[in-house]
Protein backbone atom coordinates (compact mmCIF):
# COMPACT_ATOMS: atom_id res chain seq x y z
CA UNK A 1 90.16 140.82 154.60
CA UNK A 2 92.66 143.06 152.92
CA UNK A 3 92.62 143.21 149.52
CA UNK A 4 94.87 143.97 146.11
CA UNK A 5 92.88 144.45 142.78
CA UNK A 6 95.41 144.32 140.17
CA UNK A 7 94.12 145.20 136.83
CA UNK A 8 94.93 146.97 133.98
CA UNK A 9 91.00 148.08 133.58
CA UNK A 10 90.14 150.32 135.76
CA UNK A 11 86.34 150.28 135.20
CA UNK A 12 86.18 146.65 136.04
CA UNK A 13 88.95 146.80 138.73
CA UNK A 14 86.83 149.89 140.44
CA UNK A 15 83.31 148.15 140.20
CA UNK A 16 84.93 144.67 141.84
CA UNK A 17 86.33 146.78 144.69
CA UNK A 18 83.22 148.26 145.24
CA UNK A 19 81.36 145.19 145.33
CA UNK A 20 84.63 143.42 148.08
CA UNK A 21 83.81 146.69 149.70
CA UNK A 22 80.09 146.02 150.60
CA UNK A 23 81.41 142.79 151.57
CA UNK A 24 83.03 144.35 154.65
CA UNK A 25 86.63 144.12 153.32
CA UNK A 26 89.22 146.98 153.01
CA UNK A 27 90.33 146.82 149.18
CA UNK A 28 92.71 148.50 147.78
CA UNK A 29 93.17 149.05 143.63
CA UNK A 30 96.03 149.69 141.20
CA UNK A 31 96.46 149.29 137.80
CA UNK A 32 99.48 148.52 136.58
CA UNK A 33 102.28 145.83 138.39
CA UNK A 34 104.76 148.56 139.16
CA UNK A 35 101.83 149.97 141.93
CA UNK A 36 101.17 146.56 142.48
CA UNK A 37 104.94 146.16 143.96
CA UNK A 38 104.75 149.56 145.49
CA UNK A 39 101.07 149.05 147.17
CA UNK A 40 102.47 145.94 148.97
CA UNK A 41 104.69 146.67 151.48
CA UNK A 42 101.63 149.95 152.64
CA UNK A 43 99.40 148.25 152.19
CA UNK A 44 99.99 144.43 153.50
CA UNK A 45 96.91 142.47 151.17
CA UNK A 46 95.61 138.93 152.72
CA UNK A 47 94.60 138.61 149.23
CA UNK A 48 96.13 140.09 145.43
CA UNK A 49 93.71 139.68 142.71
CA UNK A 50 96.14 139.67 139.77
CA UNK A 51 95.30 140.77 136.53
CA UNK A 52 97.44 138.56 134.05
CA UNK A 53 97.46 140.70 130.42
CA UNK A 54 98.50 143.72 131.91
CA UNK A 55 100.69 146.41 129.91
CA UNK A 56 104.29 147.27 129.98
CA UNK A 57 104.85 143.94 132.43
CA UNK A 58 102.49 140.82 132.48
CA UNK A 59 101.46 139.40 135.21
CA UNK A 60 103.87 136.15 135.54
CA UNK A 61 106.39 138.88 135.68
CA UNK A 62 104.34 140.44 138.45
CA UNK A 63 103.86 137.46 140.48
CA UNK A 64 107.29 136.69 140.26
CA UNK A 65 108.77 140.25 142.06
CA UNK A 66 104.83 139.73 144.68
CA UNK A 67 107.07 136.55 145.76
CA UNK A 68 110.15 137.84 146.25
CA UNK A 69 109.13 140.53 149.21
CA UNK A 70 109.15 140.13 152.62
CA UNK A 71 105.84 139.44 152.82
CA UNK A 72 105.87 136.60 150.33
CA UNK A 73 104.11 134.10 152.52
CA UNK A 74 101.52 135.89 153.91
CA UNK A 75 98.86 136.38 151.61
CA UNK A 76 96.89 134.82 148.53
CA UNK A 77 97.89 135.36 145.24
CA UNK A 78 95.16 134.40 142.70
CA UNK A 79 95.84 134.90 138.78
CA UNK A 80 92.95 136.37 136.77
CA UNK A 81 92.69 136.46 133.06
CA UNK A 82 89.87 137.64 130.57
CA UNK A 83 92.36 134.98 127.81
CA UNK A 84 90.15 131.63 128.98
CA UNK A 85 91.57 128.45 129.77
CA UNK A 86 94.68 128.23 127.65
CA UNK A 87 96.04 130.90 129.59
CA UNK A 88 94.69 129.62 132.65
CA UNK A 89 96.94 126.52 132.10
CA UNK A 90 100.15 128.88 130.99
CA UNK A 91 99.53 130.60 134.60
CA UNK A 92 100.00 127.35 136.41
CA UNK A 93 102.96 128.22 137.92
CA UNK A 94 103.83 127.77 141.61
CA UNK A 95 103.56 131.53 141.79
CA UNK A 96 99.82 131.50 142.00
CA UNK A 97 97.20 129.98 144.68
CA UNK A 98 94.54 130.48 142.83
CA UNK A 99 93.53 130.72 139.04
CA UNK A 100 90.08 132.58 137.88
CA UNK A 101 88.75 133.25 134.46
CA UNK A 102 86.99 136.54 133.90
CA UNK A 103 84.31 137.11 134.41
CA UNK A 104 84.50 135.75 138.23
CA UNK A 105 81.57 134.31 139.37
CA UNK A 106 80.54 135.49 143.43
CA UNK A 107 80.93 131.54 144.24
CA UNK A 108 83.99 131.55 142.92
CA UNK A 109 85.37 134.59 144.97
CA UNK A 110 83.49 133.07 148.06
CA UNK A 111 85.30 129.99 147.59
CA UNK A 112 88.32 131.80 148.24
CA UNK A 113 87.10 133.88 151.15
CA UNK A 114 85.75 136.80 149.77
CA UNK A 115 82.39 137.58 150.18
CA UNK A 116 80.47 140.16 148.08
């Protein structure tokens, strides 16, 4: 699978696409939403892992402009969040396919698809 790391932290956004990457998938990461936007239309994702506390535009906002392109309906969006379950709930928006709390658990991402 193709996949979008979206996160803010690069260390942790890094070591996840490494670990996707032994998996056998192509990943691709960026770290703020405005390469997030960009990387999309290049770069075509299956799946966008989607930081939600990022800087300078959260991630609702994100998701928002992710499901507005072309390619809207053509890959997974899942919302991640190191904030717990309160923001989990916020995050329930139609936007999102998915909602995971950091840290993400291998089950969790194989349950999507993704195996590490």
């Amino acid at each position: 699978m193709r996949i979008l790391i979206v996160d803010d932290n690069e260390a942790a956004a890094d070591t996840l696409g490494e670990l996707l990457s032994l998996g056998g998938h192509c990943v691709r990461m960026v770290y703020t939403g405005e390469e997030a936007i960009e990387a999309m239309s290049e770069f075509n994702p299956d799946v966008v892992l989607l930081d939600i506390g990022l800087p300078n535009s959260n991630g609702f906002d994100v998701a928002r402009k992710l499901r507005s392109l072309p390619n809207a309906q053509h890959f997974l969006l899942v919302a991640v969040t190191g904030y717990g379950q309160s923001a989990l709930q916020q995050s329930a928006s139609k936007d999102f396919d998915e909602y995971f709390v950091k840290p993400m658990s291998f089950d969790k991402l194989e349950s999507i698809g993704l195996h590490v």
